[in-house]
Protein backbone atom coordinates (compact mmCIF):
# COMPACT_ATOMS: atom_id res chain seq x y z
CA UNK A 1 -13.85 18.00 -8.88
CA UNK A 2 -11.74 15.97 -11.42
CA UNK A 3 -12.73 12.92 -13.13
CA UNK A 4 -10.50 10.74 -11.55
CA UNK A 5 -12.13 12.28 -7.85
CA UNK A 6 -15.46 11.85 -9.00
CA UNK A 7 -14.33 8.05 -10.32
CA UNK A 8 -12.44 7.20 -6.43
CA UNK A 9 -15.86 8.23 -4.52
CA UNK A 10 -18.19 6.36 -7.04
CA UNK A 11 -16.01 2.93 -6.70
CA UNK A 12 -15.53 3.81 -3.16
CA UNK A 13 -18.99 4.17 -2.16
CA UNK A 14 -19.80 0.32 -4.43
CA UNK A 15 -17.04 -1.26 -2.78
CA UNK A 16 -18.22 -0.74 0.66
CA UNK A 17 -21.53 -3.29 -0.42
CA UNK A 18 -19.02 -6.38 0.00
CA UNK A 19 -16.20 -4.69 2.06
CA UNK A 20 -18.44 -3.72 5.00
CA UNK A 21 -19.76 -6.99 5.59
CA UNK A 22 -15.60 -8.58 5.34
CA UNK A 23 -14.53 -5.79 7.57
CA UNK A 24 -17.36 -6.65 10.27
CA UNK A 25 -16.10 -10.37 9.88
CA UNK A 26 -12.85 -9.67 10.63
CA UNK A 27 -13.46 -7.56 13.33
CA UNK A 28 -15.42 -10.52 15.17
CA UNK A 29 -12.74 -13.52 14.70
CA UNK A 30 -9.79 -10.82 15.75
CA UNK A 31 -12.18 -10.28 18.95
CA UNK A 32 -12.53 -14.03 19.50
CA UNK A 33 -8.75 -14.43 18.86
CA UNK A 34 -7.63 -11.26 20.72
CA UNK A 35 -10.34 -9.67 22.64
CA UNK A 36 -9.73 -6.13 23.02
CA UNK A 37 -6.79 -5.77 21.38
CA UNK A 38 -7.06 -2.84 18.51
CA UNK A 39 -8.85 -3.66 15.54
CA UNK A 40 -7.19 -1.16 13.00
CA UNK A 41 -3.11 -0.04 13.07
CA UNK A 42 -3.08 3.99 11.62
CA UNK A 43 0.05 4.80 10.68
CA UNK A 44 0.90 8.41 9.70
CA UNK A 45 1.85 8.93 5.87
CA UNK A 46 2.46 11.87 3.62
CA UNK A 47 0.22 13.16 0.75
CA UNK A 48 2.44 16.35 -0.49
CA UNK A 49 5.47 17.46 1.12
CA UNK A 50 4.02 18.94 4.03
CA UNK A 51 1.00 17.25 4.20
CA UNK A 52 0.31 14.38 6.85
CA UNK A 53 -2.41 11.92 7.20
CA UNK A 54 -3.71 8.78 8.93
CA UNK A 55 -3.55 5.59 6.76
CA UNK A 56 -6.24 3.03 7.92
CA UNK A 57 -4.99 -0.55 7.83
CA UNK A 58 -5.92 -3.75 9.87
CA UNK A 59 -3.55 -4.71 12.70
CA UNK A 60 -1.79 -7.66 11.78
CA UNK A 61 1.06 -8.22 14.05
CA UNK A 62 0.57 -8.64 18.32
CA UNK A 63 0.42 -5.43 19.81
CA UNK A 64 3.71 -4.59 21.22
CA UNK A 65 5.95 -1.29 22.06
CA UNK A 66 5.33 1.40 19.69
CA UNK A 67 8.93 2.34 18.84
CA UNK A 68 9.26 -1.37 17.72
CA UNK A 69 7.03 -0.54 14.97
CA UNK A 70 8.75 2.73 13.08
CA UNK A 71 9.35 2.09 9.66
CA UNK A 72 8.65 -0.61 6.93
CA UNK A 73 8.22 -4.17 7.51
CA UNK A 74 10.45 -6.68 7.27
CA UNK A 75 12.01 -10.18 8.61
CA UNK A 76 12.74 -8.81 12.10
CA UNK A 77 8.76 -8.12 12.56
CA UNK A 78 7.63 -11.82 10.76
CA UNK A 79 7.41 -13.09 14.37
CA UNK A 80 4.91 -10.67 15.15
CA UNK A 81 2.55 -11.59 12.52
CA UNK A 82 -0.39 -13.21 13.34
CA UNK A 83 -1.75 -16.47 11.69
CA UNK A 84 -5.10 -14.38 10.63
CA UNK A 85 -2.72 -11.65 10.14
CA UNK A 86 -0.91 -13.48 7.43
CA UNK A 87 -3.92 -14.44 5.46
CA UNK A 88 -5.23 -10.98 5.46
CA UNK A 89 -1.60 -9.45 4.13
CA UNK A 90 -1.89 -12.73 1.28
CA UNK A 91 -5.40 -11.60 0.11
CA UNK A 92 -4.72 -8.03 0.70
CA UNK A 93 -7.99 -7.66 3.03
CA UNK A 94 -5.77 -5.42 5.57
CA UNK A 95 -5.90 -3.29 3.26
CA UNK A 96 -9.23 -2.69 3.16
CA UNK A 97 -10.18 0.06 5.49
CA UNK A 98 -8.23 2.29 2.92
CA UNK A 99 -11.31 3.04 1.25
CA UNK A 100 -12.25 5.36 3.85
CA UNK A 101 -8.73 7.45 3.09
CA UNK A 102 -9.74 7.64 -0.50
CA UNK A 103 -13.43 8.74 0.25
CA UNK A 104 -12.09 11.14 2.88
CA UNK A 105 -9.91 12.40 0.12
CA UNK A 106 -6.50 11.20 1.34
CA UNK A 107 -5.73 8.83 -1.29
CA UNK A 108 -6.93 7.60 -4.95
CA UNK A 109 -7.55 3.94 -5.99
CA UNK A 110 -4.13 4.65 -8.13
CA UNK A 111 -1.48 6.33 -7.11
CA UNK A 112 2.44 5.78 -5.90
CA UNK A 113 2.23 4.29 -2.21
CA UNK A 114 2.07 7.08 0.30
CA UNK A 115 5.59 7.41 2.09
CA UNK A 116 6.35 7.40 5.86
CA UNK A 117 7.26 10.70 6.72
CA UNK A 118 10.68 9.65 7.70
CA UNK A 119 11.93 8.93 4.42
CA UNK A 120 10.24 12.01 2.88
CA UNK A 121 12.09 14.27 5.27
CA UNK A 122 14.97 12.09 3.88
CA UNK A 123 14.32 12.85 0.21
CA UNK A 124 12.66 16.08 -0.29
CA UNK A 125 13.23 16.29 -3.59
CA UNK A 126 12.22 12.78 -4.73
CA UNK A 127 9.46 12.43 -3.22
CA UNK A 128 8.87 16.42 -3.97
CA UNK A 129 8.14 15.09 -7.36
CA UNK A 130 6.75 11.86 -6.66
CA UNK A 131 3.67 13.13 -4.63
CA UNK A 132 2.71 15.38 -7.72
CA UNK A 133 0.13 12.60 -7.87
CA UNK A 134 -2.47 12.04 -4.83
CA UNK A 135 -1.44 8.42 -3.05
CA UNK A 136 -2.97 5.30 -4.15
CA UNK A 137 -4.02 1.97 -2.79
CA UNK A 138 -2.38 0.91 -6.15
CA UNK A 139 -0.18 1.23 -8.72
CA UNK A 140 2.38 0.57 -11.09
CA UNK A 141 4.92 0.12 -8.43
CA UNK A 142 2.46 -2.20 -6.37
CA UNK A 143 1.80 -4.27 -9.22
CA UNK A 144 5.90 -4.77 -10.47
CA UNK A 145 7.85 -4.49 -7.80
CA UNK A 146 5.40 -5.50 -4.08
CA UNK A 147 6.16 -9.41 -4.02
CA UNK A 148 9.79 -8.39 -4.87
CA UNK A 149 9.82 -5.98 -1.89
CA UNK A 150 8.83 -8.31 0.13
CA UNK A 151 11.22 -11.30 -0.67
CA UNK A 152 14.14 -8.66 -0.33
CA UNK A 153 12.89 -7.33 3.18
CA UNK A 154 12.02 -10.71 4.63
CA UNK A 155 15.68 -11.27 4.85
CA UNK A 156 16.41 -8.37 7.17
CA UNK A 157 16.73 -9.28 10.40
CA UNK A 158 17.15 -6.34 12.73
CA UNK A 159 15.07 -3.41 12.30
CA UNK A 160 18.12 -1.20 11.47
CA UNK A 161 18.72 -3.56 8.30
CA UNK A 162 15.66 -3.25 7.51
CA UNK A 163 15.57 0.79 7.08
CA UNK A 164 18.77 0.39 5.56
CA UNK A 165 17.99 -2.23 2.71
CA UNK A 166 14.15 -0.10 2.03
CA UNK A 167 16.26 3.14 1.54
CA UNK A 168 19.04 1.48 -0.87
CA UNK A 169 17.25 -0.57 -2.68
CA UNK A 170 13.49 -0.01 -2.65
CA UNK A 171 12.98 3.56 -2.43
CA UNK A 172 15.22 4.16 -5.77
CA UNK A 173 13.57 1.28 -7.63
CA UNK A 174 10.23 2.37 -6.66
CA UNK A 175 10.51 5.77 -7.55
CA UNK A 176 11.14 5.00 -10.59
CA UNK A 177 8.24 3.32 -11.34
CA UNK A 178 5.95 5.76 -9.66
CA UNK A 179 7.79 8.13 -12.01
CA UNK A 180 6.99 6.10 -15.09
CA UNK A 181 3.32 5.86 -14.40
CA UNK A 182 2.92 9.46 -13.40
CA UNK A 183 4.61 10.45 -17.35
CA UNK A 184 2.11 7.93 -18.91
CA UNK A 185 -1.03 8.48 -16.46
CA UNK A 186 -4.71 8.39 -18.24
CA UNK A 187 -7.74 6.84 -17.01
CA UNK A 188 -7.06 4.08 -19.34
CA UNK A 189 -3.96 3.19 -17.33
CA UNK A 190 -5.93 3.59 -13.62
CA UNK A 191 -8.65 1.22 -14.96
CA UNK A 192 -5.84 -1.21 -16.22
CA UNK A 193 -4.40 -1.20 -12.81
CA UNK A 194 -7.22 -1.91 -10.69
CA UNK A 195 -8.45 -4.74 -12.98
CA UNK A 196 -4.30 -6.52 -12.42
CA UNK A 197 -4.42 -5.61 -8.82
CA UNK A 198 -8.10 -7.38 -8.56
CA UNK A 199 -6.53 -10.19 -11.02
CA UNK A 200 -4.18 -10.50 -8.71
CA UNK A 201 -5.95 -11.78 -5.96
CA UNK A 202 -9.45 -13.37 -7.94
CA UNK A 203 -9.08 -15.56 -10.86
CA UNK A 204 -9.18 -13.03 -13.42
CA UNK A 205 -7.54 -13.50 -16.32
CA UNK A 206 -4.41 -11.61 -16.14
CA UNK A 207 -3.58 -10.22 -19.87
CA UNK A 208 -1.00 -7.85 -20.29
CA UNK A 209 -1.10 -5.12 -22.62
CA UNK A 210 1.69 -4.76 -24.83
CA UNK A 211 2.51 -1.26 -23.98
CA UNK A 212 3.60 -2.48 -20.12
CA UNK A 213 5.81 -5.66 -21.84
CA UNK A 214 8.81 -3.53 -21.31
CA UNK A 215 8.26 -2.93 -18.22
CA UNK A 216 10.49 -4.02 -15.83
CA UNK A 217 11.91 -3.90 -11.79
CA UNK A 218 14.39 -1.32 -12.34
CA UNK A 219 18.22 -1.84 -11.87
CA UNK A 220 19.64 -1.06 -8.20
């Protein structure tokens, strides 16, 4: 078992003191708001090339058809969103039941975002390189280029756009940040991650180390 393994189940297994609790909140007000309507949406995602796996997130968006949710997110699905759903994308909380993907060995606390298994049947060979590293919750990518994502996909309106806009211009800029952290990985780098993703969301100071100045959203 590697460091970095033996690190993932240690923070894991502290996390789940205040997680637990959130996650049990959560699940009451979506009961009150929805009643039985599914608690967690598992989507499947890729680990290696040929390796599949159930990602763990909470449902935030009404239940509806399940071809109308293939691929990423975007404008043509903000409809769908919930009002509870919206605050737990903002603070990240859906996010949450992850932690049981990177105890069950799935995923790492740092990692490039684990891919759909459309697009990595669609790019063998980037992605053949990319998942040299185990999937995180977080990363380099998450932590540059997410809240860009986001403002570029929100202005997709058909679901078709959507797929079309994620493969030209997020996959490639993505990629290439996953790339960069995988040729300058350390433990150093995973702890400096977490502590700007949780700086992100809590009022942590948010000091940036010169190394990562240069740093920036790739060109399309």
């Amino acid at each position: 078992m590697t460091v970095k393994r033996l690190f993932d189940i240690s923070l894991a297994l502290v996390l789940m003191v205040p997680i637990l609790p959130i996650l049990g909140g959560v699940w009451v007000i979506m009961r009150l708001q929805e009643g039985s309507a599914p608690f967690l949406y598992i989507s499947p995602r890729m680990k290696t090339l040929d390796q599949s796996f159930n990602l763990y997130k909470i449902r935030t968006m009404r239940s509806t058809d399940p071809a109308t949710n293939a691929g990423v997110a975007g404008g043509d699905k903000a409809h769908r969103i919930t009002p509870l759903g919206k605050f737990l994308r903002r603070t990240r909380i859906d996010e949450f039941p992850q932690i049981f993907n990177v105890l069950k060995g799935d995923m790492s606390f740092v990692g490039p975002r684990p891919p759909d298994p459309n697009y990595v049947r669609a790019y063998p060979g980037l992605y053949g390189q990319i998942l040299k590293d185990t999937p995180g919750i977080t990363g380099l990518a998450t932590i540059i280029f997410h809240k860009h994502e986001e403002r570029i996909l929100s202005r997709c309106r058909t679901q078709e756009e959507t797929d079309a806009v994620y493969r030209r211009r997020c996959i490639p800029r993505k990629a290439r940040l996953d790339l960069i952290y995988q040729r300058n990985k350390s433990f150093r780098l995973d702890l400096y991650i977490i502590y700007l993703t949780a700086a992100s969301l809590l009022p942590l100071p948010k000091r940036k180390a010169a190394k990562w100045k240069t740093v920036q959203i790739p060109a399309e």
